[in-house]
N, C-alpha and C. Protein backbone atom coordinates (compact mmCIF):
# COMPACT_ATOMS: atom_id res chain seq x y z
N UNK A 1 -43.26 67.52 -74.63
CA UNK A 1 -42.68 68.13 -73.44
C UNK A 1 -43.59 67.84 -72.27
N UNK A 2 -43.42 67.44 -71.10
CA UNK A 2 -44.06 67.20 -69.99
C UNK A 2 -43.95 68.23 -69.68
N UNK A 3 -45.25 68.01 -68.76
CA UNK A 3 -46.26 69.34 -68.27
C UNK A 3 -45.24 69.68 -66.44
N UNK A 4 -45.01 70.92 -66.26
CA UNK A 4 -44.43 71.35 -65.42
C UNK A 4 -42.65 71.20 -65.37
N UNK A 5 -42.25 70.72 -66.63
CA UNK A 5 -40.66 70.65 -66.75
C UNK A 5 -39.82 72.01 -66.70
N UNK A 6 -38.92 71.67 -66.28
CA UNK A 6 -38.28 73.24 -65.89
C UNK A 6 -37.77 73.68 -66.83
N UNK A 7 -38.07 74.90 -67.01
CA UNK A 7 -37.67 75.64 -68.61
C UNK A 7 -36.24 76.56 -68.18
N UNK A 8 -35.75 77.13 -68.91
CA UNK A 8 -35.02 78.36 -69.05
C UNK A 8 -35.34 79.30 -70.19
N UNK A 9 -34.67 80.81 -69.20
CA UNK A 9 -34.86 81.50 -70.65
C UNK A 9 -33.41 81.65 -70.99
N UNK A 10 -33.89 81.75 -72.58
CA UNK A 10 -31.92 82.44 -73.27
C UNK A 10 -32.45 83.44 -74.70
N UNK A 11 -31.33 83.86 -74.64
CA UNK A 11 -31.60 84.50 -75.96
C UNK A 11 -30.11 84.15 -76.68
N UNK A 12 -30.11 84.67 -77.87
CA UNK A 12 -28.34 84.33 -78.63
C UNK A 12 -28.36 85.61 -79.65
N UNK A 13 -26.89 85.57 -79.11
CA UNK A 13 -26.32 86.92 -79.62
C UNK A 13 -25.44 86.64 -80.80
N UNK A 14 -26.01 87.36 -82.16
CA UNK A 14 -25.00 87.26 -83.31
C UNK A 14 -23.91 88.20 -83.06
N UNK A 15 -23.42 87.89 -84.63
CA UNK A 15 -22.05 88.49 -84.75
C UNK A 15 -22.04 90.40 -84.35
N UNK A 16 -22.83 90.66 -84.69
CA UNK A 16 -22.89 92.25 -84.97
C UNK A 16 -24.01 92.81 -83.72
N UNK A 17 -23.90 91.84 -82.59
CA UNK A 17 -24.50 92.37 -81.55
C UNK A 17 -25.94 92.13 -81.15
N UNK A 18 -26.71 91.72 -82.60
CA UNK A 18 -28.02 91.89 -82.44
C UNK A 18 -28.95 90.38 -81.80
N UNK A 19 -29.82 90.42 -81.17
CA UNK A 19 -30.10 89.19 -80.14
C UNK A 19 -31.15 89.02 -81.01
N UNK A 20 -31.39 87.34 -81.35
CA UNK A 20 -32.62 86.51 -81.81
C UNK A 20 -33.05 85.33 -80.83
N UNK A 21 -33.93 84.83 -81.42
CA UNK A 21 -34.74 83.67 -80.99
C UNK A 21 -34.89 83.70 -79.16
N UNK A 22 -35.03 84.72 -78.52
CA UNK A 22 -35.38 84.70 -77.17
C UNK A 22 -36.74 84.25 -76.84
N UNK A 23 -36.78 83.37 -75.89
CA UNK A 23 -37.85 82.82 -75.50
C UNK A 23 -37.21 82.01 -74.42
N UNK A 24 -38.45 80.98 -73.27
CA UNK A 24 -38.08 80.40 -72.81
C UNK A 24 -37.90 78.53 -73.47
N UNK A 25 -37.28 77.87 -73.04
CA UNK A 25 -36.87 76.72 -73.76
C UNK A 25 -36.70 75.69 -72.46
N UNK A 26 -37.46 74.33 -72.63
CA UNK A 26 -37.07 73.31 -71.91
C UNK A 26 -35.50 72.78 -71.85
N UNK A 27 -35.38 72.57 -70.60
CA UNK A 27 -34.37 71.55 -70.29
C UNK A 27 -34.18 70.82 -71.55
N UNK A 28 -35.19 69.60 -71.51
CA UNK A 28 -34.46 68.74 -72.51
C UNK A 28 -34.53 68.92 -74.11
N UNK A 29 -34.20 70.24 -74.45
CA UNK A 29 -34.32 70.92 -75.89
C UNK A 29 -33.08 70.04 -76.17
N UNK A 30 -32.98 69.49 -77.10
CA UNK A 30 -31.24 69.28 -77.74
C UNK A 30 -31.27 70.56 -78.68
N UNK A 31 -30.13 70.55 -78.58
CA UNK A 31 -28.27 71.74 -78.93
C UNK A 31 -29.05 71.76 -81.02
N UNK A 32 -29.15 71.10 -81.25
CA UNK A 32 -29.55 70.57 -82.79
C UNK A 32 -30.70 71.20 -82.88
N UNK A 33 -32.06 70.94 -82.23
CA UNK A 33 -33.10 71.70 -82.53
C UNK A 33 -32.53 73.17 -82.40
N UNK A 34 -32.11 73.95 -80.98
CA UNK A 34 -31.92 75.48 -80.80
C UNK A 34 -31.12 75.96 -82.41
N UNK A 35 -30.56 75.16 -82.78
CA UNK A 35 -29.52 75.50 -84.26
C UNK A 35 -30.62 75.49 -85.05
N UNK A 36 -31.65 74.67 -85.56
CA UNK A 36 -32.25 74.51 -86.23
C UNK A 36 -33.55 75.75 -86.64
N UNK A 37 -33.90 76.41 -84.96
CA UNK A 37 -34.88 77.34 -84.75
C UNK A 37 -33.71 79.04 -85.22
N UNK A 38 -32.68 78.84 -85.06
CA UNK A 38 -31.85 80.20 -85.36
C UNK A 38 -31.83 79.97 -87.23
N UNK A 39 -31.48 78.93 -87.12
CA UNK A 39 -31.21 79.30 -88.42
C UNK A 39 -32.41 79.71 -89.81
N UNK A 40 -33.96 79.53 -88.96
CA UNK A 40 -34.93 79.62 -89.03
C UNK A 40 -35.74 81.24 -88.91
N UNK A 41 -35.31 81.22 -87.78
CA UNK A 41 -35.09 82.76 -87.42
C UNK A 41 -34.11 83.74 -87.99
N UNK A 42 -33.03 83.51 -88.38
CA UNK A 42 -31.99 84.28 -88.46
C UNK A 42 -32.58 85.83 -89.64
N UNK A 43 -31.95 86.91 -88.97
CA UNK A 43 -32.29 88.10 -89.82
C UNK A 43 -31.90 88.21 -91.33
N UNK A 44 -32.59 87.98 -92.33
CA UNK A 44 -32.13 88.09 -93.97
C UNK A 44 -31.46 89.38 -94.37
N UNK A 45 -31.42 90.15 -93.30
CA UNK A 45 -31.19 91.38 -93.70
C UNK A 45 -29.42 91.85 -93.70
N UNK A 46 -29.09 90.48 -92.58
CA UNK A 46 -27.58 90.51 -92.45
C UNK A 46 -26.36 89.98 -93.58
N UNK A 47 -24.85 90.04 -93.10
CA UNK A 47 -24.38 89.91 -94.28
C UNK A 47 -23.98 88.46 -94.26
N UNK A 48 -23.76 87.86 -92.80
CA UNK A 48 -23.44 86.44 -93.02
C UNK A 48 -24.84 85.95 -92.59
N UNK A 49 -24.92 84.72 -93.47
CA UNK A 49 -26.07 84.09 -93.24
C UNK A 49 -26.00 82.61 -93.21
N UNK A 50 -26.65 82.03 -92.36
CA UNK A 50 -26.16 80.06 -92.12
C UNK A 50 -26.88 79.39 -92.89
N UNK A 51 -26.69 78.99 -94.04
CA UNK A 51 -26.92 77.70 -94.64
C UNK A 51 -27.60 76.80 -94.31
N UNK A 52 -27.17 76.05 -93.20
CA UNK A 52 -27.55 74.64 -92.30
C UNK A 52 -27.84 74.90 -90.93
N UNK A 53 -28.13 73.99 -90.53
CA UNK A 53 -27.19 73.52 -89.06
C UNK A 53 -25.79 73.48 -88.51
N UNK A 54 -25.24 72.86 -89.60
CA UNK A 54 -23.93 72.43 -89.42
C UNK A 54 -23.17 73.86 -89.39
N UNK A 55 -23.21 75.49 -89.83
CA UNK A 55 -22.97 75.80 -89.65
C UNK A 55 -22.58 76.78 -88.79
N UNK A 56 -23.50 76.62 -87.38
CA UNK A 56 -23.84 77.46 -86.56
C UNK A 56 -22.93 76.83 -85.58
N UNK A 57 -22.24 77.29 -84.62
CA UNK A 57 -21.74 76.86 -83.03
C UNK A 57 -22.25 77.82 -81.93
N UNK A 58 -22.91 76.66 -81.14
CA UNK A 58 -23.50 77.98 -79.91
C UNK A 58 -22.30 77.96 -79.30
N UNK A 59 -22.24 79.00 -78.14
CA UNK A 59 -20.72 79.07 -77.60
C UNK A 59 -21.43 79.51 -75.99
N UNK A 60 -21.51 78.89 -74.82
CA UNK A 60 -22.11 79.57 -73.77
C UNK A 60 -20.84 79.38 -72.44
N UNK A 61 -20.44 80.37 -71.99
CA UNK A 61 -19.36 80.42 -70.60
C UNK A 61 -17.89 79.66 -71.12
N UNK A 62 -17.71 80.19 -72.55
CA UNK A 62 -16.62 79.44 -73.48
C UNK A 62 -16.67 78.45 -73.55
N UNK A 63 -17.48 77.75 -73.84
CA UNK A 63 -17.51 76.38 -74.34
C UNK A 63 -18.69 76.30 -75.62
N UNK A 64 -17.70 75.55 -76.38
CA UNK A 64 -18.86 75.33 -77.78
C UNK A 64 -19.68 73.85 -77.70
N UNK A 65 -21.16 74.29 -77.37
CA UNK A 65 -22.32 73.40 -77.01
C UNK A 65 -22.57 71.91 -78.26
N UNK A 66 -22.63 70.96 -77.98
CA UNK A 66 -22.66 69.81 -79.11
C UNK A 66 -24.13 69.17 -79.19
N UNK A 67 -24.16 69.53 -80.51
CA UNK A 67 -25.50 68.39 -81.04
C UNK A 67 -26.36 67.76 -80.46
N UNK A 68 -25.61 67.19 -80.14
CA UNK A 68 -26.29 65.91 -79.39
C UNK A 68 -26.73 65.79 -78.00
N UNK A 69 -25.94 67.12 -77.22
CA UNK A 69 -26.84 66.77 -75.59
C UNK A 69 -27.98 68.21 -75.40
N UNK A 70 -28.41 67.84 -74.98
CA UNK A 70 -29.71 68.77 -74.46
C UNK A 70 -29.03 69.76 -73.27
N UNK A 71 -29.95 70.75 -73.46
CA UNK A 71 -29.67 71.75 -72.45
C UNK A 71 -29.03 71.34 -71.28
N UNK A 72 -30.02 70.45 -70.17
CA UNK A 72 -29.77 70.11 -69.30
C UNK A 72 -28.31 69.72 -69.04
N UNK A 73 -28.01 68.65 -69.97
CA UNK A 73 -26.50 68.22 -70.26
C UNK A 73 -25.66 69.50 -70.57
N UNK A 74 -25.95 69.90 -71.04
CA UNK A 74 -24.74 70.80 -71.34
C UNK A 74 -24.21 71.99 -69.85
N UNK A 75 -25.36 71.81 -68.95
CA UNK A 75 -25.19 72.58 -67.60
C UNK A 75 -24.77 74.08 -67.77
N UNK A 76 -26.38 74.82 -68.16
CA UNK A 76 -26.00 76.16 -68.41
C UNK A 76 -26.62 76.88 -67.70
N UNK A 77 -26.98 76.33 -66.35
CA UNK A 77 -26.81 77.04 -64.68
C UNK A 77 -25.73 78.21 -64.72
N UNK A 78 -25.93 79.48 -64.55
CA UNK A 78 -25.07 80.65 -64.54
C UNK A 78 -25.00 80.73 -62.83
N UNK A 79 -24.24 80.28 -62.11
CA UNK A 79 -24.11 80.89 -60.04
C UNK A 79 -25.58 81.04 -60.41
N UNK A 80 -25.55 82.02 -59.34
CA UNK A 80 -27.29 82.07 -58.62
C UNK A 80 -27.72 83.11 -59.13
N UNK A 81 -28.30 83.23 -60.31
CA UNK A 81 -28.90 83.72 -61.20
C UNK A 81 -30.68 83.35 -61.57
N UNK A 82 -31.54 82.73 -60.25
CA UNK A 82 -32.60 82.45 -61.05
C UNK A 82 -33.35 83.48 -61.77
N UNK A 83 -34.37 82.63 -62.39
CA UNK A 83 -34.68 83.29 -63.57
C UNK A 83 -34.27 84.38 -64.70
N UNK A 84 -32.79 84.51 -64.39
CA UNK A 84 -32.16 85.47 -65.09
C UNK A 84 -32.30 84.84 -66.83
N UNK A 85 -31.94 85.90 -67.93
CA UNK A 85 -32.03 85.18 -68.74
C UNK A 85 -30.53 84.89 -69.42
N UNK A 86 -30.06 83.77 -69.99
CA UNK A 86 -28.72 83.40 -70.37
C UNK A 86 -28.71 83.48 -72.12
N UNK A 87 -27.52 84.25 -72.08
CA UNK A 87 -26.96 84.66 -73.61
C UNK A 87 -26.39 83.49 -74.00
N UNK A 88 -26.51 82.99 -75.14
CA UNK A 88 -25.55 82.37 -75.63
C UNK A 88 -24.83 83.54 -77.06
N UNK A 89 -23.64 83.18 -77.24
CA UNK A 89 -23.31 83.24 -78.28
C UNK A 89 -22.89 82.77 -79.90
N UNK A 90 -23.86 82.54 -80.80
CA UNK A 90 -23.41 82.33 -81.99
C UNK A 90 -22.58 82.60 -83.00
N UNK A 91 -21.96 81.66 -83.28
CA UNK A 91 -20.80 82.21 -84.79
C UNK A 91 -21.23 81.10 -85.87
N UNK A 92 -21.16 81.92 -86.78
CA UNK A 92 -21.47 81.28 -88.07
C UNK A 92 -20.12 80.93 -88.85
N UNK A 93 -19.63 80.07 -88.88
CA UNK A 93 -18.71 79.58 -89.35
C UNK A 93 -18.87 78.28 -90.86
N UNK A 94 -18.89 78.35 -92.04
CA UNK A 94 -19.16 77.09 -93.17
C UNK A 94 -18.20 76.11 -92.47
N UNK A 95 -18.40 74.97 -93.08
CA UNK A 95 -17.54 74.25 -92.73
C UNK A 95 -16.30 73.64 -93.90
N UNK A 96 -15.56 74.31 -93.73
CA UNK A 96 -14.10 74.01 -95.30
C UNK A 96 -14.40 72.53 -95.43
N UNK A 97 -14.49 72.57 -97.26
CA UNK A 97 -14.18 71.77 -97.44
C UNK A 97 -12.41 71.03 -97.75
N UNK A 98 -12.39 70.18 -97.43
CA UNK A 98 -11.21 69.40 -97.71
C UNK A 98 -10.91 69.29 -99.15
N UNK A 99 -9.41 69.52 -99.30
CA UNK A 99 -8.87 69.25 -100.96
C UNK A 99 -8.31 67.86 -101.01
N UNK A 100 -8.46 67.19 -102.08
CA UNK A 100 -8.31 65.84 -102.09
C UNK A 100 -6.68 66.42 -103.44
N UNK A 101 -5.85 65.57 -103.03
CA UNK A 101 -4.71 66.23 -103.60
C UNK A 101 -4.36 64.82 -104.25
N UNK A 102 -3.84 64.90 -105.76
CA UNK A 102 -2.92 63.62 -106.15
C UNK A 102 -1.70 63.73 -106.40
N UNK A 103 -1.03 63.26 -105.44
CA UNK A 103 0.68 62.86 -105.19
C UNK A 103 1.12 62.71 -106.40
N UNK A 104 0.68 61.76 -107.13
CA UNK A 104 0.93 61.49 -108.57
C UNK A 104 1.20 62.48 -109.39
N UNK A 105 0.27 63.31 -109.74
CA UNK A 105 0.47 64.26 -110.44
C UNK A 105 1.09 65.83 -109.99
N UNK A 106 1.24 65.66 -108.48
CA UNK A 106 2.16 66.65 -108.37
C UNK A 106 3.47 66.90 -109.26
N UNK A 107 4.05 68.23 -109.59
CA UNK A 107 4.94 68.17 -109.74
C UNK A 107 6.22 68.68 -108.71
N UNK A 108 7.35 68.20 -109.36
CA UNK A 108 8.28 67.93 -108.21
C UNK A 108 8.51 69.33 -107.84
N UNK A 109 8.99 69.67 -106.73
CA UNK A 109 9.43 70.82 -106.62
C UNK A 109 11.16 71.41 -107.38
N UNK A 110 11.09 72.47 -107.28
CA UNK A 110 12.27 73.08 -108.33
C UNK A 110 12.68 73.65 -107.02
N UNK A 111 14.29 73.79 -107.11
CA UNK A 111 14.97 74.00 -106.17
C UNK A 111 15.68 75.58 -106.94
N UNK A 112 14.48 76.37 -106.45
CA UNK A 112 15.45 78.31 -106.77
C UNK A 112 16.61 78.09 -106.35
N UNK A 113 17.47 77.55 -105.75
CA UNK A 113 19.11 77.79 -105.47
C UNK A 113 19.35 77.12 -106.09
N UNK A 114 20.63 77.56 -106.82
CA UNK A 114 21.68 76.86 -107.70
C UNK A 114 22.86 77.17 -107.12
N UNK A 115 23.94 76.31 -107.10
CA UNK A 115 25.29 76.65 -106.91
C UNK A 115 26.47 76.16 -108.01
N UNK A 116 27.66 76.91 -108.26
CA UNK A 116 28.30 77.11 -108.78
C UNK A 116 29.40 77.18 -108.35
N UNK A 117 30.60 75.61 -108.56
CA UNK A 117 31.99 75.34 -108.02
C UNK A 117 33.03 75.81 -109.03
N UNK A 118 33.78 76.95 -109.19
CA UNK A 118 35.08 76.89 -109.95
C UNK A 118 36.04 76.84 -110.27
């Protein structure tokens, strides 16, 4: 990190209200490390708990923040708020896995209606 880079502060708010990992954080933090330090941090004491990375989405002024750009990029300037500090919000979400289905062995569907001409 270069010396005199402009930081921000944030903190992130879980599901059940309670705020972790507050501190201040450089501009060019990428979205991937801040996931990486929560999920690091995160309270053991709660009932959902993140796995990975992959399962965390920050969420800041409704928008869900991506991987790959850094703070700066992601432009989380609140109006004229200096030095205020900015919430983000976290949800812990797994990520479903996909069912791999074989057509083949489906069976056909059965048709419950019957009709009857007499």
């Amino acid at each position: 990190m270069a010396e005199g880079e402009e930081r921000i502060e944030l903190k992130f708010r879980i599901f059940d209200g309670t705020d972790i990992a507050h501190s201040t954080y450089a501009l060019s933090t990428a979205v991937a490390t801040l996931k990486q330090r929560l999920v690091a941090e995160w309270p053991q004491d709660k009932s959902v708990l993140p796995k990975s990375v992959s399962d965390i989405k920050l969420i800041h002024a409704g928008k869900v923040l991506e991987n790959s750009k850094t703070l700066a990029e992601s432009r989380l300037y609140f109006g004229d708020l200096p030095g205020g500090v900015i919430t983000m919000h976290v949800v812990v979400q797994p990520p479903v896995a996909k069912k791999k289905t074989d057509k083949s062995k489906e069976e056909p569907k059965k048709n419950p209606c019957s009709c009857t001409i007499l």
